[in-house]
PDB file of N, CA and C in Angstrom:
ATOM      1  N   UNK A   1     -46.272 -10.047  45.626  1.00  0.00           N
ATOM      2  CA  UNK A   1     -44.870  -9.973  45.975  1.00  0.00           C
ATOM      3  C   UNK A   1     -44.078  -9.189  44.930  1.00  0.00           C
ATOM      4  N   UNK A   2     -44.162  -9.462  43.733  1.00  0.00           N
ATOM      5  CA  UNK A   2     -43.982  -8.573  42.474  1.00  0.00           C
ATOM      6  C   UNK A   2     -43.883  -6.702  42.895  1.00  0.00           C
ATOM      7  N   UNK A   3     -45.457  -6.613  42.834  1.00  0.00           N
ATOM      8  CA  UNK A   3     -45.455  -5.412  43.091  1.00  0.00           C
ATOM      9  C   UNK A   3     -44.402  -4.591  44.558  1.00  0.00           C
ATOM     10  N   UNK A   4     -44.473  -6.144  45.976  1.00  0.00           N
ATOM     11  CA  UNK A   4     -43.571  -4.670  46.639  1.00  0.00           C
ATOM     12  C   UNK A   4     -41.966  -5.125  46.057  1.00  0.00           C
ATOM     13  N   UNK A   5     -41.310  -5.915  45.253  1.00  0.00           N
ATOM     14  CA  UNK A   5     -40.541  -5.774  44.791  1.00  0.00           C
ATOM     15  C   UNK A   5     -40.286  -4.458  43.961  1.00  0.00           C
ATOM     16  N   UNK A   6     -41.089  -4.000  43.096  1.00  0.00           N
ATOM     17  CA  UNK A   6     -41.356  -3.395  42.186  1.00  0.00           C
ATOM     18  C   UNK A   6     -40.918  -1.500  42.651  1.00  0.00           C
ATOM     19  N   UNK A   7     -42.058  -1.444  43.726  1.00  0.00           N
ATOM     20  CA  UNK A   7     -41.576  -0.584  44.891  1.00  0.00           C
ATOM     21  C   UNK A   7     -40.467  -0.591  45.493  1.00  0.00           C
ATOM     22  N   UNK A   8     -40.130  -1.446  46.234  1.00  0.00           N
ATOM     23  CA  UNK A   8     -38.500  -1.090  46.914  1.00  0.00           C
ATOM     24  C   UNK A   8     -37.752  -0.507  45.553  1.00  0.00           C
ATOM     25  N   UNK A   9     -37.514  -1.322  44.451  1.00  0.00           N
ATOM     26  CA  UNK A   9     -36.702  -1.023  43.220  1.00  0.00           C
ATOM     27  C   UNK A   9     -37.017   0.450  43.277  1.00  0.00           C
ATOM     28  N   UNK A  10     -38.268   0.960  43.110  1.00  0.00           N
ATOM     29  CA  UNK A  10     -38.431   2.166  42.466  1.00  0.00           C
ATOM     30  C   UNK A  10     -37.983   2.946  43.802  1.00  0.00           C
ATOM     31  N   UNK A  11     -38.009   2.796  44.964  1.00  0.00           N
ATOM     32  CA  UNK A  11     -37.548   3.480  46.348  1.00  0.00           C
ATOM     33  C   UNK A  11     -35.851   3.960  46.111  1.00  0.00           C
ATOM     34  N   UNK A  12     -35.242   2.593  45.689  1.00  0.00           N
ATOM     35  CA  UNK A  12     -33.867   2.800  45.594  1.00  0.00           C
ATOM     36  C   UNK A  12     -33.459   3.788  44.793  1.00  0.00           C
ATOM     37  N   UNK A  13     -34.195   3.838  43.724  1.00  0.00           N
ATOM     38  CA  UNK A  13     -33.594   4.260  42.769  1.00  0.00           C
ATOM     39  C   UNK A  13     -34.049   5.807  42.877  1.00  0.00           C
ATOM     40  N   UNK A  14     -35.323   6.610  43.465  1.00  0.00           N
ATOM     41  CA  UNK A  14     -35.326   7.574  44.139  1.00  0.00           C
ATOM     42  C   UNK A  14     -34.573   8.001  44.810  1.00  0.00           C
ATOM     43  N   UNK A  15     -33.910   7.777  45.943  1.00  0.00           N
ATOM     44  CA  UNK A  15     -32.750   7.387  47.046  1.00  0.00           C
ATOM     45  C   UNK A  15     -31.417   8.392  46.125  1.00  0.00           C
ATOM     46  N   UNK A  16     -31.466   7.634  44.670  1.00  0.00           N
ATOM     47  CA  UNK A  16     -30.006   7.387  43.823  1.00  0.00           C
ATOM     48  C   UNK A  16     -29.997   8.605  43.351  1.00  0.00           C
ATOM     49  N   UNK A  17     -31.295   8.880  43.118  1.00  0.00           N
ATOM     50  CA  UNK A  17     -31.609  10.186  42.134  1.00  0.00           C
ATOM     51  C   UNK A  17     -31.269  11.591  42.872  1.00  0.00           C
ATOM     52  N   UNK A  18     -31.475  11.155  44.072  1.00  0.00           N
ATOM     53  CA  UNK A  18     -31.784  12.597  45.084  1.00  0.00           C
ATOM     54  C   UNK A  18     -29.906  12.910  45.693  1.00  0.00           C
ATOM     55  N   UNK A  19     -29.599  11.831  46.028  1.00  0.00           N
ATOM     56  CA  UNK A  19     -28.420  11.677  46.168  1.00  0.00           C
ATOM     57  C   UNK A  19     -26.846  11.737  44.815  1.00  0.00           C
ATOM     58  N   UNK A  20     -27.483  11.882  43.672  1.00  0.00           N
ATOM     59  CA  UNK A  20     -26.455  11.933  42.487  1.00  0.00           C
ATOM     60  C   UNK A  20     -26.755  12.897  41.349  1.00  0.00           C
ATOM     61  N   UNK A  21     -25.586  13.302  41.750  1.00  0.00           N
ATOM     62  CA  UNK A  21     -25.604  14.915  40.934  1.00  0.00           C
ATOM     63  C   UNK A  21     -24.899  14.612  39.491  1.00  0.00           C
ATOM     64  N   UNK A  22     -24.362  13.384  39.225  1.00  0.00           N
ATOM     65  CA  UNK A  22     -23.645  12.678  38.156  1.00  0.00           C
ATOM     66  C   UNK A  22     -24.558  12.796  36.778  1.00  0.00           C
ATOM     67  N   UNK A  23     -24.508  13.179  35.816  1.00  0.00           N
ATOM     68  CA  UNK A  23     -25.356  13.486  34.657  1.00  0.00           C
ATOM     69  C   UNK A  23     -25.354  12.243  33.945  1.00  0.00           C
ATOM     70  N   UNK A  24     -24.455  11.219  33.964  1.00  0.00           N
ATOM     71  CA  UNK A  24     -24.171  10.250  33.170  1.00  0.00           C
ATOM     72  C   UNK A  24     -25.104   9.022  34.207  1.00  0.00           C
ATOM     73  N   UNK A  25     -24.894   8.861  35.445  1.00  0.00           N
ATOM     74  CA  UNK A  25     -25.413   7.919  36.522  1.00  0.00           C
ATOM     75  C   UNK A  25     -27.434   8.390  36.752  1.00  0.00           C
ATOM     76  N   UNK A  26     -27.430   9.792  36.370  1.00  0.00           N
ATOM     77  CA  UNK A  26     -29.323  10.443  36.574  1.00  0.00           C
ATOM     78  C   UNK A  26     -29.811   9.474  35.292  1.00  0.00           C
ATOM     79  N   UNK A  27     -28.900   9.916  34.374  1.00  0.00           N
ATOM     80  CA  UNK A  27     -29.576   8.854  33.132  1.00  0.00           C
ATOM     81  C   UNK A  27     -29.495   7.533  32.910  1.00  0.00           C
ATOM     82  N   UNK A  28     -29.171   7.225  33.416  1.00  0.00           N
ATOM     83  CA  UNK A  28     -29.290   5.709  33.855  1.00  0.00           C
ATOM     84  C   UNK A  28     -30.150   5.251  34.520  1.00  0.00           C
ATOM     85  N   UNK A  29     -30.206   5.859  35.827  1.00  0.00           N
ATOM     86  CA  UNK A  29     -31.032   5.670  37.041  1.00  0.00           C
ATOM     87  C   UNK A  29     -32.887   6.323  36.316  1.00  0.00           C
ATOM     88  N   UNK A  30     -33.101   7.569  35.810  1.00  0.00           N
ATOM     89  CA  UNK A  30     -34.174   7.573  35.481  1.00  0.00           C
ATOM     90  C   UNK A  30     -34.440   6.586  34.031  1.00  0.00           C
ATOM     91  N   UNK A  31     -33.946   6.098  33.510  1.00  0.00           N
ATOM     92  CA  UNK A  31     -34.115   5.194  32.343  1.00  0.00           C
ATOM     93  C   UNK A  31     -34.611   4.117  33.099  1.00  0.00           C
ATOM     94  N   UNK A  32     -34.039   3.078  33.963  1.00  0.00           N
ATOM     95  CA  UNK A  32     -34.351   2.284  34.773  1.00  0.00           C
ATOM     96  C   UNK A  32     -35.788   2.329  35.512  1.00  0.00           C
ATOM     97  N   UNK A  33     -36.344   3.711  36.258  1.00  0.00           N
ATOM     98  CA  UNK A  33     -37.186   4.038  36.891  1.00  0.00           C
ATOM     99  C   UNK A  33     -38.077   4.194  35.733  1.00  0.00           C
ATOM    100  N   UNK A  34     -37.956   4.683  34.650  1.00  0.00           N
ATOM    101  CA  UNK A  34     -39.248   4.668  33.741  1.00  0.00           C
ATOM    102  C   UNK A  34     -39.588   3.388  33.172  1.00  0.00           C
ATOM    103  N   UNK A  35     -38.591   2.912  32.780  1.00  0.00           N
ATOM    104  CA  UNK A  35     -38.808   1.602  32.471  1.00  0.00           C
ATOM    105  C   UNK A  35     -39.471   0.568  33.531  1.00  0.00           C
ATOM    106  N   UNK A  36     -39.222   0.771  34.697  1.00  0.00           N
ATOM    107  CA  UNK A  36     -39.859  -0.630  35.648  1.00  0.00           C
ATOM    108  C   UNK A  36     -41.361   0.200  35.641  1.00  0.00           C
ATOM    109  N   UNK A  37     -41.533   1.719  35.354  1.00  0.00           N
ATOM    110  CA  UNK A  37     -42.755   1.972  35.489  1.00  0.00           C
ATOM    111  C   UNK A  37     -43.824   1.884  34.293  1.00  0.00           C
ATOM    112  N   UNK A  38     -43.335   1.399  33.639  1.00  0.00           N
ATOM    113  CA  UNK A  38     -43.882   0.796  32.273  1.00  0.00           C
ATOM    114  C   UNK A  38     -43.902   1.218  31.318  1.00  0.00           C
ATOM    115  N   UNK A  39     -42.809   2.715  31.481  1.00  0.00           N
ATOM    116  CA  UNK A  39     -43.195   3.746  30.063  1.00  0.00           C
ATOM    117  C   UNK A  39     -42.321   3.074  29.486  1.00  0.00           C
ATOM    118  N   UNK A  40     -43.308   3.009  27.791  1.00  0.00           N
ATOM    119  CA  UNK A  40     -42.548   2.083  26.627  1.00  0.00           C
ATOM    120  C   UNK A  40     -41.217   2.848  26.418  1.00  0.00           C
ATOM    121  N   UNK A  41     -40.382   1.555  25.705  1.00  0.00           N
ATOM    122  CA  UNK A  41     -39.063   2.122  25.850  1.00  0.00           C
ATOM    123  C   UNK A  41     -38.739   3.337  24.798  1.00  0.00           C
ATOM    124  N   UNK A  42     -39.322   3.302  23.617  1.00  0.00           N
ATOM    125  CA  UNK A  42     -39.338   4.199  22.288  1.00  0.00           C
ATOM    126  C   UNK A  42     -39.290   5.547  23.339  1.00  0.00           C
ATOM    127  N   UNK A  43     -40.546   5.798  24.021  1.00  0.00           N
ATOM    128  CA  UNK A  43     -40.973   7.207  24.937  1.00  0.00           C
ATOM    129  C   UNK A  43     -39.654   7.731  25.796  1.00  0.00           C
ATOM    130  N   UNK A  44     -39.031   6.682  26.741  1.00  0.00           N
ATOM    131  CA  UNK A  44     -38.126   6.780  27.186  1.00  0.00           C
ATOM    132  C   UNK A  44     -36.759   7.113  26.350  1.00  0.00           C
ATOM    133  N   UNK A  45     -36.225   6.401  25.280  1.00  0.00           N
ATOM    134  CA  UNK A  45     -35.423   6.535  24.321  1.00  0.00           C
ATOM    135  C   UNK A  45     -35.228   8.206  23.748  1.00  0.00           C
ATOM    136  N   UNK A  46     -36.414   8.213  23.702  1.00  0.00           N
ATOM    137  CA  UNK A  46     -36.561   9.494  22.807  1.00  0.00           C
ATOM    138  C   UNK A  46     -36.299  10.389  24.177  1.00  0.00           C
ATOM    139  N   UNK A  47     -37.055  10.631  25.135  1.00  0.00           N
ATOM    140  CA  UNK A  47     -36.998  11.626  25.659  1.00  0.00           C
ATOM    141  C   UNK A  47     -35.447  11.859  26.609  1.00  0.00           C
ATOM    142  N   UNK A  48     -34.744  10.635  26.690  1.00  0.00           N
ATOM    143  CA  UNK A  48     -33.679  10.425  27.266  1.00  0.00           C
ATOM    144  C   UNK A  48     -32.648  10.840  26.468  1.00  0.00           C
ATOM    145  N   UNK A  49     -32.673  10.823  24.858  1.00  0.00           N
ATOM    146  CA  UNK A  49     -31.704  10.795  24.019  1.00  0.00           C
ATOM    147  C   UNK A  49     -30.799   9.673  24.239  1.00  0.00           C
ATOM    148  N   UNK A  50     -31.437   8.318  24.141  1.00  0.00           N
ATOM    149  CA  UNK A  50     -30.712   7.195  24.292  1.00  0.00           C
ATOM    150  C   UNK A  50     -31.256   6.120  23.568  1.00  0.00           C
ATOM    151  N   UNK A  51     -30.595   5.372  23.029  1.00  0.00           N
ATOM    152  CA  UNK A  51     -30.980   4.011  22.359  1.00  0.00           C
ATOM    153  C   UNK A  51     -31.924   2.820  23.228  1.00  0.00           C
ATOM    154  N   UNK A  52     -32.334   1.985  22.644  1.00  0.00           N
ATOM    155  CA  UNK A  52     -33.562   1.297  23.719  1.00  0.00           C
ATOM    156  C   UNK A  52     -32.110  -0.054  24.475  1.00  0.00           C
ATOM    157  N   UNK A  53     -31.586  -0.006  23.630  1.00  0.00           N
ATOM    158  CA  UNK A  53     -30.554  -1.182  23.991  1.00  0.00           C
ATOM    159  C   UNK A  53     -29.851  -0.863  25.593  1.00  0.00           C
ATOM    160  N   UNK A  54     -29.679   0.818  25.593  1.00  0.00           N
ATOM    161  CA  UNK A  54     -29.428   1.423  26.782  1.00  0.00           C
ATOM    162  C   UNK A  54     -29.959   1.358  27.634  1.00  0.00           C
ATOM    163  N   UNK A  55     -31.392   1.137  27.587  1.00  0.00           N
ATOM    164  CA  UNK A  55     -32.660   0.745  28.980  1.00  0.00           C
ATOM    165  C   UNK A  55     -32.642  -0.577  29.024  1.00  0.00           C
ATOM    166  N   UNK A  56     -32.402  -1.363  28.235  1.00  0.00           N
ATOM    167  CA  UNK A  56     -32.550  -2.487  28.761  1.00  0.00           C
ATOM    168  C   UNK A  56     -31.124  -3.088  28.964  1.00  0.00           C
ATOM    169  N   UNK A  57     -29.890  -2.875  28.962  1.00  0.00           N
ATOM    170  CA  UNK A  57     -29.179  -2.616  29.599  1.00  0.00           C
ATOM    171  C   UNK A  57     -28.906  -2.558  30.920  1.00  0.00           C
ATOM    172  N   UNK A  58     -28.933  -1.314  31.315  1.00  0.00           N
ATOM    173  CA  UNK A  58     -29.058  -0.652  32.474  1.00  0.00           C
ATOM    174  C   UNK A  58     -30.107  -1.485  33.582  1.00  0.00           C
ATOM    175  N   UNK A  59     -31.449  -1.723  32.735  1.00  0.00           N
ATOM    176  CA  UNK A  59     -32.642  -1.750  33.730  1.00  0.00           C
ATOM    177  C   UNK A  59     -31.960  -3.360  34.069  1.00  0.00           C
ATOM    178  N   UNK A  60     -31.623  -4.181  33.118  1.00  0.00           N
ATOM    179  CA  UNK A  60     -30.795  -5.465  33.919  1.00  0.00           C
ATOM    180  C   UNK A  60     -29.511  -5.563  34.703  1.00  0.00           C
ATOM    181  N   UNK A  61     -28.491  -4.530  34.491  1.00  0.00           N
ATOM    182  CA  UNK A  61     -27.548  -4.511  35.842  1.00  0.00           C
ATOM    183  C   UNK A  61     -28.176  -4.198  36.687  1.00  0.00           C
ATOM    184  N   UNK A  62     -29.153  -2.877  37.085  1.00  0.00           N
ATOM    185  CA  UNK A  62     -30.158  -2.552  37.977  1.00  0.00           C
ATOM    186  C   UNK A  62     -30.568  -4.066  38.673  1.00  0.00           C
ATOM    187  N   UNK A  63     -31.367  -4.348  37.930  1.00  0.00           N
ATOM    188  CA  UNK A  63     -32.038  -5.960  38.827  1.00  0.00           C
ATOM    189  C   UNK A  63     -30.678  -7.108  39.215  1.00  0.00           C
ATOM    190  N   UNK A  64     -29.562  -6.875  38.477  1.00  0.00           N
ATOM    191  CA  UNK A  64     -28.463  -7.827  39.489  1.00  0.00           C
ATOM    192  C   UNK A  64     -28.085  -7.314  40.452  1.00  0.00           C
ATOM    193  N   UNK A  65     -28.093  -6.209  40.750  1.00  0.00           N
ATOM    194  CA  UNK A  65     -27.462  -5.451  41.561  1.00  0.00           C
ATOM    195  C   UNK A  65     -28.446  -5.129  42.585  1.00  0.00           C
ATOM    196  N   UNK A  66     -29.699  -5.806  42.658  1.00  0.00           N
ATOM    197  CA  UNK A  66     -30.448  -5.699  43.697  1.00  0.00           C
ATOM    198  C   UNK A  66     -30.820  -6.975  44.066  1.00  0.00           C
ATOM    199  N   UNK A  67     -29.765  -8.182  43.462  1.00  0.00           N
ATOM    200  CA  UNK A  67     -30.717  -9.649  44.225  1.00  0.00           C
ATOM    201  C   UNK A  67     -28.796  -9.732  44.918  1.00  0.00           C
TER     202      UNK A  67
END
């Protein structure tokens, strides 16, 4: 059940990506998507130019905002 949770999440957030041309909302949304996909947050951080506090952040409004 996890996993198709896991999926829809990552569906939506595809959806968000394709649909938002917002530079501030892409980085969010792919921070979130790397993160539920397991890339450690340091990898993400770095390649995002963002603090880890920012993914985990984000990746938890993400999950309120989907129950």
């Amino acid at each position: 059940m996890m996993q198709d949770n896991q999926m829809e999440m990552l569906s939506i957030l595809g959806e968000f990506i394709k649909n938002n041309p917002d530079e501030r909302e892409l980085k969010r949304a792919l921070a979130v998507r790397l993160a539920l996909g397991n890339t450690p947050y340091l990898d993400i951080a770095e390649l995002l130019g963002v603090h880890k506090s920012f993914i985990t952040f984000w990746k938890q409004e993400f999950r309120l905002s989907c129950t």
